[in-house]
PDB file of N, CA and C in Angstrom:
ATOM      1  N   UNK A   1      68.773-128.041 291.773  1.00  0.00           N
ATOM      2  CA  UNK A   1      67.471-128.190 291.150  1.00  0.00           C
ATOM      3  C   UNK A   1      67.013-129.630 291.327  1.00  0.00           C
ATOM      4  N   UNK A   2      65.956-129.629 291.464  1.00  0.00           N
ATOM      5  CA  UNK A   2      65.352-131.034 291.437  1.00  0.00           C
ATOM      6  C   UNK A   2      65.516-132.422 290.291  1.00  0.00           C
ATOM      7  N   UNK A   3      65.743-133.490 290.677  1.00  0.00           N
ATOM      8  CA  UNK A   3      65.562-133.940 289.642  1.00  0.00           C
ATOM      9  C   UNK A   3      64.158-134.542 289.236  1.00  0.00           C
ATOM     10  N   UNK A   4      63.549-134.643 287.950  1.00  0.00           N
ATOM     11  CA  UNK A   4      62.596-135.185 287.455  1.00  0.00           C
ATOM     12  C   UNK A   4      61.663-134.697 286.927  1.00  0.00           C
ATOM     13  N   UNK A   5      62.022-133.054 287.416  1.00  0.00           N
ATOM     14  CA  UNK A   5      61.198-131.820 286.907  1.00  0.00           C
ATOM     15  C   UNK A   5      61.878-131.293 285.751  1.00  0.00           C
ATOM     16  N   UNK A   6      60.803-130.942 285.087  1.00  0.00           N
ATOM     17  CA  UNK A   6      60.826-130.434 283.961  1.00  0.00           C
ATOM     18  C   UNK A   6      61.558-128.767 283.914  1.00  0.00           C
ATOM     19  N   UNK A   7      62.344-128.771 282.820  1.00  0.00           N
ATOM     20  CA  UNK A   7      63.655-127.621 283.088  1.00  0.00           C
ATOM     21  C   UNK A   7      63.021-126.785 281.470  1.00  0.00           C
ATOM     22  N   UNK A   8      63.089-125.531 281.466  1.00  0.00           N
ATOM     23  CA  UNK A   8      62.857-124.654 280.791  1.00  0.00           C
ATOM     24  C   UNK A   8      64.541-124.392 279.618  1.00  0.00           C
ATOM     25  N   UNK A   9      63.424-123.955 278.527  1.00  0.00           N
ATOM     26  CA  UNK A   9      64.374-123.509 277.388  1.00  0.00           C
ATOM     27  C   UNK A   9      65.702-122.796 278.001  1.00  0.00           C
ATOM     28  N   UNK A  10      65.122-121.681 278.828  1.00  0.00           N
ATOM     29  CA  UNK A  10      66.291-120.718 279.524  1.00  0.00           C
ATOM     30  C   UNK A  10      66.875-121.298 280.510  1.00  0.00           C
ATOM     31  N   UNK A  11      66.586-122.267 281.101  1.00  0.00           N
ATOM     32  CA  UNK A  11      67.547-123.133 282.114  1.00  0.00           C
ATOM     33  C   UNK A  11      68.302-124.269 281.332  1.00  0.00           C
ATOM     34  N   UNK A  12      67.819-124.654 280.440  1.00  0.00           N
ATOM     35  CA  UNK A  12      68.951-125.670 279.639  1.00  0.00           C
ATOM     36  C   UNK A  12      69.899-124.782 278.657  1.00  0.00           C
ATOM     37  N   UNK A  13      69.314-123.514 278.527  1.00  0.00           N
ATOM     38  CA  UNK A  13      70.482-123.094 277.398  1.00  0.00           C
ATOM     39  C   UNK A  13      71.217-122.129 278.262  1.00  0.00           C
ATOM     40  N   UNK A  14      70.922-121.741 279.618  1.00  0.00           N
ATOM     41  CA  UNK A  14      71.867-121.443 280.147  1.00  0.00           C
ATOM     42  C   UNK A  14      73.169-122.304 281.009  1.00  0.00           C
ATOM     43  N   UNK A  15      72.707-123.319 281.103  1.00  0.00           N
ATOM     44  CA  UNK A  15      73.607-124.712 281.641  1.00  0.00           C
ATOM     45  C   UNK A  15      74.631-125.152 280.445  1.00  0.00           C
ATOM     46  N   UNK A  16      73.614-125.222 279.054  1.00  0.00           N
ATOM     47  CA  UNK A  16      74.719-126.047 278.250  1.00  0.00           C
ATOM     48  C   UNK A  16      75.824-124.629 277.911  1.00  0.00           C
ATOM     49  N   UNK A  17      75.440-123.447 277.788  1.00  0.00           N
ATOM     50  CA  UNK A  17      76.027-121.997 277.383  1.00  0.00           C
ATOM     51  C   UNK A  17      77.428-122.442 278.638  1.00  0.00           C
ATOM     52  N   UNK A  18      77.479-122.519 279.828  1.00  0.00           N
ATOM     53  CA  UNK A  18      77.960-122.707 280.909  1.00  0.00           C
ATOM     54  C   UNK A  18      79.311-124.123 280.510  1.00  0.00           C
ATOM     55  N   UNK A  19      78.486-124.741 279.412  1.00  0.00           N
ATOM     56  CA  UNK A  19      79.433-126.325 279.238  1.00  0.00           C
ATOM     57  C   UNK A  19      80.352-125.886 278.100  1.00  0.00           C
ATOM     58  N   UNK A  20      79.880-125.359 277.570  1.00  0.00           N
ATOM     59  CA  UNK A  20      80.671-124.247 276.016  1.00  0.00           C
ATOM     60  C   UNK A  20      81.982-123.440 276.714  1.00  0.00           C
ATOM     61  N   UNK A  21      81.467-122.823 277.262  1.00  0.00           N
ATOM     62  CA  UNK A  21      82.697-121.428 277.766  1.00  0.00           C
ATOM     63  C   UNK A  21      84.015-122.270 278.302  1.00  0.00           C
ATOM     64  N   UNK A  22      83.564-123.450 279.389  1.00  0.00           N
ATOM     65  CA  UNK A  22      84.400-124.808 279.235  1.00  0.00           C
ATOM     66  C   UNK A  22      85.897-124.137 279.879  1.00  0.00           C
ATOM     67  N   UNK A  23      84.871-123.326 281.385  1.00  0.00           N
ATOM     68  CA  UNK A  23      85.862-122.515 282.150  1.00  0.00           C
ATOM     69  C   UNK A  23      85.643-123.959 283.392  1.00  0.00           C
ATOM     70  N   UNK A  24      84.081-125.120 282.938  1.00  0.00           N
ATOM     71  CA  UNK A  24      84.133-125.787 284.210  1.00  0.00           C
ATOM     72  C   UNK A  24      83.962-127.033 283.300  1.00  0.00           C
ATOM     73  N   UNK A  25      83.962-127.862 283.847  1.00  0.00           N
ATOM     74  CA  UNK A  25      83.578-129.311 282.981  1.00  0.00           C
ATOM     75  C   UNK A  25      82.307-129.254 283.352  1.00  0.00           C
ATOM     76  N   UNK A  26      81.590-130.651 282.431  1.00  0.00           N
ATOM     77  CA  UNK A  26      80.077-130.935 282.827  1.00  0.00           C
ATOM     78  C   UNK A  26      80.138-131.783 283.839  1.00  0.00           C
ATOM     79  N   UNK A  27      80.685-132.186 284.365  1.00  0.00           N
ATOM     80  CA  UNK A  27      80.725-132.639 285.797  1.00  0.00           C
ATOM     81  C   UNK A  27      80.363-131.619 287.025  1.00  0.00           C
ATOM     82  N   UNK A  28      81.215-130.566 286.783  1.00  0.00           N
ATOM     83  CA  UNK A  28      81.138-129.519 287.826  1.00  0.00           C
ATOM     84  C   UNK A  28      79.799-128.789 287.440  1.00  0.00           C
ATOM     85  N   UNK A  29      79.168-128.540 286.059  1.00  0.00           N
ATOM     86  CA  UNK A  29      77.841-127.717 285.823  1.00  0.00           C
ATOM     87  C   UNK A  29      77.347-128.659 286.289  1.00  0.00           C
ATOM     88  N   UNK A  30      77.018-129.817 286.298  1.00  0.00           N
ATOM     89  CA  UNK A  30      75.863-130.443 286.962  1.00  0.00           C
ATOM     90  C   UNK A  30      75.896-130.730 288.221  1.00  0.00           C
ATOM     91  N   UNK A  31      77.215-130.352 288.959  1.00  0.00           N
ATOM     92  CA  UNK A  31      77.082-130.671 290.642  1.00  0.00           C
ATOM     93  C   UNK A  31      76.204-129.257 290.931  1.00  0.00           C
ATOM     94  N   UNK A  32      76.948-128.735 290.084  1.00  0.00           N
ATOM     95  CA  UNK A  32      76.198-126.650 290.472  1.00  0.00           C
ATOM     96  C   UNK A  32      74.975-126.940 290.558  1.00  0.00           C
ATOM     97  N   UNK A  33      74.669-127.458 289.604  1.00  0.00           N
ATOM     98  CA  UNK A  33      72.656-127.434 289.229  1.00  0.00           C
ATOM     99  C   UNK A  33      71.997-128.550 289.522  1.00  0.00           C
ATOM    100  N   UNK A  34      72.308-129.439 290.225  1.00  0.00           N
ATOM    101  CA  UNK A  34      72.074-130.642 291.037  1.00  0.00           C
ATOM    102  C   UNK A  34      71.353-131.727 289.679  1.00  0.00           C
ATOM    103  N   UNK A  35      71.895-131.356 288.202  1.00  0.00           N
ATOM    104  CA  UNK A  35      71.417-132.724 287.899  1.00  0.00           C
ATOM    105  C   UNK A  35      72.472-133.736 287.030  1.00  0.00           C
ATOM    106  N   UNK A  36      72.391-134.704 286.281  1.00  0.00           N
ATOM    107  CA  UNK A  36      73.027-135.735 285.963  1.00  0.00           C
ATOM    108  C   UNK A  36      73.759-135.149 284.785  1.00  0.00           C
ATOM    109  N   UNK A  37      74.810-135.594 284.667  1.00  0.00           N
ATOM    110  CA  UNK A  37      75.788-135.071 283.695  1.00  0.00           C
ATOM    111  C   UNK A  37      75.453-135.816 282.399  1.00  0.00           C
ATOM    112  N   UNK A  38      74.746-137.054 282.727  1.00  0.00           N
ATOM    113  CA  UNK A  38      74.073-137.593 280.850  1.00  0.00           C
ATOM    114  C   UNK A  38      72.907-136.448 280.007  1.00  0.00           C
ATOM    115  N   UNK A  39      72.582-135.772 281.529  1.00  0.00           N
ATOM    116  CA  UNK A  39      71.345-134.672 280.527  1.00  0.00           C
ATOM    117  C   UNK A  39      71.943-133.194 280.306  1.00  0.00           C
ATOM    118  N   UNK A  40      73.076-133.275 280.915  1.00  0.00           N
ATOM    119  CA  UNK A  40      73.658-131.986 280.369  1.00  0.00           C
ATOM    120  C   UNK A  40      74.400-132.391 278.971  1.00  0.00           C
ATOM    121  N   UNK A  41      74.765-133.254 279.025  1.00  0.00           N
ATOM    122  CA  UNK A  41      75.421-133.999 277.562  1.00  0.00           C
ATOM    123  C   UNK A  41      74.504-133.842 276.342  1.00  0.00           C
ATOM    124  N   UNK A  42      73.169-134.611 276.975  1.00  0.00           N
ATOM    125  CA  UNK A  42      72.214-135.056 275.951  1.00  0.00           C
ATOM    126  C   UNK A  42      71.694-132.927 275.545  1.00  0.00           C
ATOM    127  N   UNK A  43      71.670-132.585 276.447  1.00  0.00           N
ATOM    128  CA  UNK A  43      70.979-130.739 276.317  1.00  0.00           C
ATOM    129  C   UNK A  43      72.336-130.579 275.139  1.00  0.00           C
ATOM    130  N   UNK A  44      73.771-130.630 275.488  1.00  0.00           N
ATOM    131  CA  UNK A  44      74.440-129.884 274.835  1.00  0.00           C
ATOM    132  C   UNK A  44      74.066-130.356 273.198  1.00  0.00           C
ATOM    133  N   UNK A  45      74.386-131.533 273.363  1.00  0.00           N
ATOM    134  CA  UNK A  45      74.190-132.232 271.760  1.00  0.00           C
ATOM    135  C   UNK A  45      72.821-131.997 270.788  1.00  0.00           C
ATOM    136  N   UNK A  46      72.056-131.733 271.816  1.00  0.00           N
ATOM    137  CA  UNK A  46      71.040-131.151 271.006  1.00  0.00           C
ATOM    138  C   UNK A  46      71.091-129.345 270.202  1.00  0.00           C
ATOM    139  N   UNK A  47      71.501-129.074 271.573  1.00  0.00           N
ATOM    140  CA  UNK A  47      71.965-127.568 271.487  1.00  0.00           C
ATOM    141  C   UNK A  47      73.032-127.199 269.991  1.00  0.00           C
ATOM    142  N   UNK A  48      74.135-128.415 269.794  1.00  0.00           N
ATOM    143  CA  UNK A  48      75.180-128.384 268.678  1.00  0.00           C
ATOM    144  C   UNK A  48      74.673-129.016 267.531  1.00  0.00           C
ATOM    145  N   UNK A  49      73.504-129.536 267.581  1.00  0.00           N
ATOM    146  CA  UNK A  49      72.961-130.173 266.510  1.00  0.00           C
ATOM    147  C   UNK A  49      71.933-129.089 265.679  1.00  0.00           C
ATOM    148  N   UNK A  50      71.085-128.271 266.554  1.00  0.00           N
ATOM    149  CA  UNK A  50      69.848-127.262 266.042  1.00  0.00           C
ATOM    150  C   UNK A  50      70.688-125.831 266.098  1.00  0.00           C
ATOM    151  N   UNK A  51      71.664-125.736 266.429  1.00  0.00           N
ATOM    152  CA  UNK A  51      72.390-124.525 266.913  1.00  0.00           C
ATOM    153  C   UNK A  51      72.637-123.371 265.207  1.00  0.00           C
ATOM    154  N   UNK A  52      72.885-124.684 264.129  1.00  0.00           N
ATOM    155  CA  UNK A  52      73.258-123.558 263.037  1.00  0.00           C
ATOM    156  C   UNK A  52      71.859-123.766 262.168  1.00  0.00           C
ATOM    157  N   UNK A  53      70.706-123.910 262.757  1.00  0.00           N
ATOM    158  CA  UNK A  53      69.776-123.462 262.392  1.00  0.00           C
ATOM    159  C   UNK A  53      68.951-121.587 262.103  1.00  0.00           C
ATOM    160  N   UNK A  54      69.962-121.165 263.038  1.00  0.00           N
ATOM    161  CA  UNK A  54      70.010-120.185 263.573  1.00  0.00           C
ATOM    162  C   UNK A  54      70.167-119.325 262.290  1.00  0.00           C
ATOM    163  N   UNK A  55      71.337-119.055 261.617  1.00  0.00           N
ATOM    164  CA  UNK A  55      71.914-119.342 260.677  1.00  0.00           C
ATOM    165  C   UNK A  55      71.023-119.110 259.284  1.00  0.00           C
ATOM    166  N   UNK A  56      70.390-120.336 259.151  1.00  0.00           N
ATOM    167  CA  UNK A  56      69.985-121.055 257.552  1.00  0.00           C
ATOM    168  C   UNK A  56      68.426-120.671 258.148  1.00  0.00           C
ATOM    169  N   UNK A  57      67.979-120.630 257.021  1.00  0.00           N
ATOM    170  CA  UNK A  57      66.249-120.188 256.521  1.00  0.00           C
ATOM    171  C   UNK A  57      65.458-121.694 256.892  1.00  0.00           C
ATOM    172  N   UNK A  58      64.272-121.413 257.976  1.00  0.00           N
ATOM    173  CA  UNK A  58      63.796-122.004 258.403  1.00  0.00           C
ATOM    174  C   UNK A  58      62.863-122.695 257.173  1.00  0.00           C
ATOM    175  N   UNK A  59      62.547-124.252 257.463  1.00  0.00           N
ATOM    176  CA  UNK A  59      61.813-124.629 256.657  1.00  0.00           C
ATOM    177  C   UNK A  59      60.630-124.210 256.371  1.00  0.00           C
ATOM    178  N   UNK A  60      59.541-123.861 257.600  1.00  0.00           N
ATOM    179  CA  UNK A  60      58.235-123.044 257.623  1.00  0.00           C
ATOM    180  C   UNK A  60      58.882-121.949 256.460  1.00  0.00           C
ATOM    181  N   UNK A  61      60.034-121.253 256.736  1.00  0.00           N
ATOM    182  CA  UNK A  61      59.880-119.867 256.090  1.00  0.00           C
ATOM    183  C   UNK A  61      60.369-120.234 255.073  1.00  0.00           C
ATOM    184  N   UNK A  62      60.831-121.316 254.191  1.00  0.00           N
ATOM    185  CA  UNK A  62      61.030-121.628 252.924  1.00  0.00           C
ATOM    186  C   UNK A  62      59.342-121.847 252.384  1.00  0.00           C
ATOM    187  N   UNK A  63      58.697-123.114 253.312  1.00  0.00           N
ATOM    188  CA  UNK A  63      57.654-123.299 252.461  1.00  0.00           C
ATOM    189  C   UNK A  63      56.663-122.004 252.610  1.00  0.00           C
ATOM    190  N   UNK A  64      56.191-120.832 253.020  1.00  0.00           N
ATOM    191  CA  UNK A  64      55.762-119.772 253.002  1.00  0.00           C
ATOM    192  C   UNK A  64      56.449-119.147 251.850  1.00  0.00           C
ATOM    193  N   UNK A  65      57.574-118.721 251.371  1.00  0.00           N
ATOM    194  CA  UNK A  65      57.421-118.048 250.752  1.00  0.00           C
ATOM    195  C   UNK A  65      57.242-119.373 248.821  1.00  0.00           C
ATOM    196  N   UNK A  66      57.084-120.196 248.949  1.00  0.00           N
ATOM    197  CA  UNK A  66      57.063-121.146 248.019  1.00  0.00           C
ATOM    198  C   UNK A  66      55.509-120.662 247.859  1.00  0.00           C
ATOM    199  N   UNK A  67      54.450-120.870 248.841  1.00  0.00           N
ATOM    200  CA  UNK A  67      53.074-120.565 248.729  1.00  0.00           C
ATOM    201  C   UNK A  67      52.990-119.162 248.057  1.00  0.00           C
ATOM    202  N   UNK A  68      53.830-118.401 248.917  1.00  0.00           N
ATOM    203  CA  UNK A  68      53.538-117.165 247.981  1.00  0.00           C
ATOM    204  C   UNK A  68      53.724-116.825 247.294  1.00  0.00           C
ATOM    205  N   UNK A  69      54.818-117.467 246.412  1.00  0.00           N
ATOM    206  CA  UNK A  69      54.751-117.545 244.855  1.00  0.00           C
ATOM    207  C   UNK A  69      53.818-118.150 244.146  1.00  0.00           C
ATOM    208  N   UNK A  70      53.344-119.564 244.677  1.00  0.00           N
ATOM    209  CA  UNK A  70      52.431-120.045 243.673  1.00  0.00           C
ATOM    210  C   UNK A  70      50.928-119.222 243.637  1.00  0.00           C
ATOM    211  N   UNK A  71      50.935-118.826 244.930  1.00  0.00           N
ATOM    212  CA  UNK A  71      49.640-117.500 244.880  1.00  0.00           C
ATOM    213  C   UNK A  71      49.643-116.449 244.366  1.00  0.00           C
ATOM    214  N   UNK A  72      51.149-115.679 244.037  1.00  0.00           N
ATOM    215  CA  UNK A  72      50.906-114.754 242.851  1.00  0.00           C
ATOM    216  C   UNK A  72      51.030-114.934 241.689  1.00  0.00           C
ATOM    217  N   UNK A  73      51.066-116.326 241.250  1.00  0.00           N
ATOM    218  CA  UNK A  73      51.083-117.217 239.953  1.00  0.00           C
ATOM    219  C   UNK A  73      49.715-117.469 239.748  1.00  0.00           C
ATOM    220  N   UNK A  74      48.875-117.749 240.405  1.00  0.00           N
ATOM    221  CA  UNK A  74      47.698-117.802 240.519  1.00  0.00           C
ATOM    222  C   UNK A  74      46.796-116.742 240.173  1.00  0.00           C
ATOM    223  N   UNK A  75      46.937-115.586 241.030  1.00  0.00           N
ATOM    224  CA  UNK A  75      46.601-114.100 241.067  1.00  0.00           C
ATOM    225  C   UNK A  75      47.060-113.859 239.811  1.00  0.00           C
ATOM    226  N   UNK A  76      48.396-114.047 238.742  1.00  0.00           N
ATOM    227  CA  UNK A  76      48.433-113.436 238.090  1.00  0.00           C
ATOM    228  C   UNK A  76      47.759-114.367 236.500  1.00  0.00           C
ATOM    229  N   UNK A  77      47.811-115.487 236.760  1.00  0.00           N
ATOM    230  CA  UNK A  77      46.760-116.306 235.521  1.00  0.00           C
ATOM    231  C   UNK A  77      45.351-115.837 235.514  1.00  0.00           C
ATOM    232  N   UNK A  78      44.587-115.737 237.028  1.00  0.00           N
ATOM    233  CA  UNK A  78      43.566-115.447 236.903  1.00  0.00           C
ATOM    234  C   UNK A  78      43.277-113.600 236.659  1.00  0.00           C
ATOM    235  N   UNK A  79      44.120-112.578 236.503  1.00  0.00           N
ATOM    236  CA  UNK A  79      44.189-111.838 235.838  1.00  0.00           C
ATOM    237  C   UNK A  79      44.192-111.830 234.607  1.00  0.00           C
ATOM    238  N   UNK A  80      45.114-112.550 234.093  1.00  0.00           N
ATOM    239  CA  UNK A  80      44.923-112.654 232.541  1.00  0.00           C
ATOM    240  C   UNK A  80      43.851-113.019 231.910  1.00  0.00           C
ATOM    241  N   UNK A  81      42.835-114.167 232.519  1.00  0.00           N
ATOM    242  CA  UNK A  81      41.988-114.887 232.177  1.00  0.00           C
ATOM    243  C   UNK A  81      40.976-113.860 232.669  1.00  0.00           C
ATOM    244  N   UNK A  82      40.933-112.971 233.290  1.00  0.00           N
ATOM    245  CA  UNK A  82      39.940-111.908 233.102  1.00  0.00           C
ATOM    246  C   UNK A  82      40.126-110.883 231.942  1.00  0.00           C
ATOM    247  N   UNK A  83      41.577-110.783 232.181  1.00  0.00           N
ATOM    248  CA  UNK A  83      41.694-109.679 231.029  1.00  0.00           C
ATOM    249  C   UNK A  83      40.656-109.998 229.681  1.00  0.00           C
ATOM    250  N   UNK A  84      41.155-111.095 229.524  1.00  0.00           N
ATOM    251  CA  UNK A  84      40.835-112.350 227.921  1.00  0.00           C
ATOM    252  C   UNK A  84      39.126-112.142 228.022  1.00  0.00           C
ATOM    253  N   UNK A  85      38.496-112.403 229.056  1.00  0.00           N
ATOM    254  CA  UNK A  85      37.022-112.506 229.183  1.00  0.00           C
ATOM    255  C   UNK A  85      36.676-111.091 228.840  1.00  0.00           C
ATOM    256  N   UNK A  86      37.093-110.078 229.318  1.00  0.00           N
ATOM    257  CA  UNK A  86      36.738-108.561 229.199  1.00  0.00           C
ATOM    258  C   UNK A  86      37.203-108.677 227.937  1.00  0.00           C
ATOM    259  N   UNK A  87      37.711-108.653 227.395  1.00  0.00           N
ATOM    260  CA  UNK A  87      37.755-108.574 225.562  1.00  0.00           C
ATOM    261  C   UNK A  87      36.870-109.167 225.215  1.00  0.00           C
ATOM    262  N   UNK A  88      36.837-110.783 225.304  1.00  0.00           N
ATOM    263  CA  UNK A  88      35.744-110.995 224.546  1.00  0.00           C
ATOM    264  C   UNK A  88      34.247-110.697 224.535  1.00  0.00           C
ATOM    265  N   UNK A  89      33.713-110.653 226.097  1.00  0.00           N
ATOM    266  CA  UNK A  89      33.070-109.696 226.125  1.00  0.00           C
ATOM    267  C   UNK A  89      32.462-108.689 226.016  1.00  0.00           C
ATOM    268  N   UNK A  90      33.290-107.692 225.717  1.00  0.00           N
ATOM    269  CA  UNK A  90      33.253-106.358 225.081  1.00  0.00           C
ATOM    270  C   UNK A  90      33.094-106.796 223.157  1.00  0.00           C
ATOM    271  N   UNK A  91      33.670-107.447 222.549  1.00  0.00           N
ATOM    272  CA  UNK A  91      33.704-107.990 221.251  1.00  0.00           C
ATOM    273  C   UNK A  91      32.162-108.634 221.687  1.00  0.00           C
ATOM    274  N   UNK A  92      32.061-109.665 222.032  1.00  0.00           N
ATOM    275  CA  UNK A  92      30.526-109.773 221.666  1.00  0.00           C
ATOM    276  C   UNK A  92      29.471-108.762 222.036  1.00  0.00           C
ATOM    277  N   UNK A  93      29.537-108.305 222.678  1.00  0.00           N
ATOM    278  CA  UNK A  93      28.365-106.841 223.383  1.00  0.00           C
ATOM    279  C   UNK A  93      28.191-105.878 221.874  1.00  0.00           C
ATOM    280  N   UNK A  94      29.942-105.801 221.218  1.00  0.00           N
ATOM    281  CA  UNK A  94      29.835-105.023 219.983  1.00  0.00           C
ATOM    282  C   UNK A  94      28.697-105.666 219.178  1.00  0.00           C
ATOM    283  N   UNK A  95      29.186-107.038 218.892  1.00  0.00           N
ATOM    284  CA  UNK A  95      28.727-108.289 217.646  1.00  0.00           C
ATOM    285  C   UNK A  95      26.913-107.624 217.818  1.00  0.00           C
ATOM    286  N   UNK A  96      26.558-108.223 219.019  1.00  0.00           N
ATOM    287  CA  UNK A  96      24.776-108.433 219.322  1.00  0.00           C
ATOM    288  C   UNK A  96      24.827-106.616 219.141  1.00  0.00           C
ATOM    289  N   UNK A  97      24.938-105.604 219.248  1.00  0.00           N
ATOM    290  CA  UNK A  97      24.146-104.239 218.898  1.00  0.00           C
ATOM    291  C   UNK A  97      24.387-104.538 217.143  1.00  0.00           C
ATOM    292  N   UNK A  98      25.879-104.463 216.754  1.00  0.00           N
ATOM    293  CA  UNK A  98      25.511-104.526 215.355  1.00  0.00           C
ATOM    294  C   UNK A  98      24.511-105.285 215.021  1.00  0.00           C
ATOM    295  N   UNK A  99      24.182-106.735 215.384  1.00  0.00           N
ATOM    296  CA  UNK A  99      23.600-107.598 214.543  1.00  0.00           C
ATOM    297  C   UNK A  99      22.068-107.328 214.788  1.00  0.00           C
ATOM    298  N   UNK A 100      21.840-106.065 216.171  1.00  0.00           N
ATOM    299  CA  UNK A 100      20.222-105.437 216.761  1.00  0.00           C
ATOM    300  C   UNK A 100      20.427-104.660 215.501  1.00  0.00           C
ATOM    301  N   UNK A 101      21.203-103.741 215.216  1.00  0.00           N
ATOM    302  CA  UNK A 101      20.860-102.474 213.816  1.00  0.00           C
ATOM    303  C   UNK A 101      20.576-103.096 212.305  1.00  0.00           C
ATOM    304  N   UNK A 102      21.033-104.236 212.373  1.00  0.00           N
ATOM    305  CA  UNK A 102      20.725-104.869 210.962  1.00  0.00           C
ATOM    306  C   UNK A 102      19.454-105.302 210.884  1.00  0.00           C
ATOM    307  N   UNK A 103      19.038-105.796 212.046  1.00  0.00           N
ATOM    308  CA  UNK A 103      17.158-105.909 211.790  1.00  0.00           C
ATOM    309  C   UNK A 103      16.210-105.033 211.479  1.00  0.00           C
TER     310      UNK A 103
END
């Protein structure tokens, strides 16, 4: 492969996958794939660093479901605070006819 060009998700995780199994050294994966054994290093270490992400609950998908609690916290105050209005409501609608029959 060339060097200086830009290498795809599936070409670095199949190279560093290749440095793992560690049937060849990274010397020999990078003679295979014609590039420098500091960027197969630098691919793997990244690869062992984000790898047990895999694993554990992504931060996006922590803060999503955090939103969607405070939105059915929301949804459910502003229910109540309707409920509360429809009562009183209904209590004054009573108040003003009684207080129309007393005239």
């Amino acid at each position: 492969m060339p060097k200086g060009k830009p290498f795809s998700a599936e070409i670095k995780t199949k190279v560093v996958l290749e440095t793992l199994r560690e049937d060849q050294t990274i010397n020999q994966v990078a003679s295979k794939y014609d590039l420098d054994p500091k960027r197969i290093t630098e691919w793997r270490s990244q690869f062992l660093k984000s790898c047990n992400s895999v694993f554990s609950n992504h931060p996006a998908q922590e803060r999503l479901r955090e939103l969607q609690a405070q939105s059915q916290e929301k949804e459910d105050l502003l229910i109540k605070q309707i409920g509360e209005l429809s009562v009183k409501l209904n209590w004054a609608e009573k108040k003003i006819k009684e207080l129309e029959f007393d005239e």
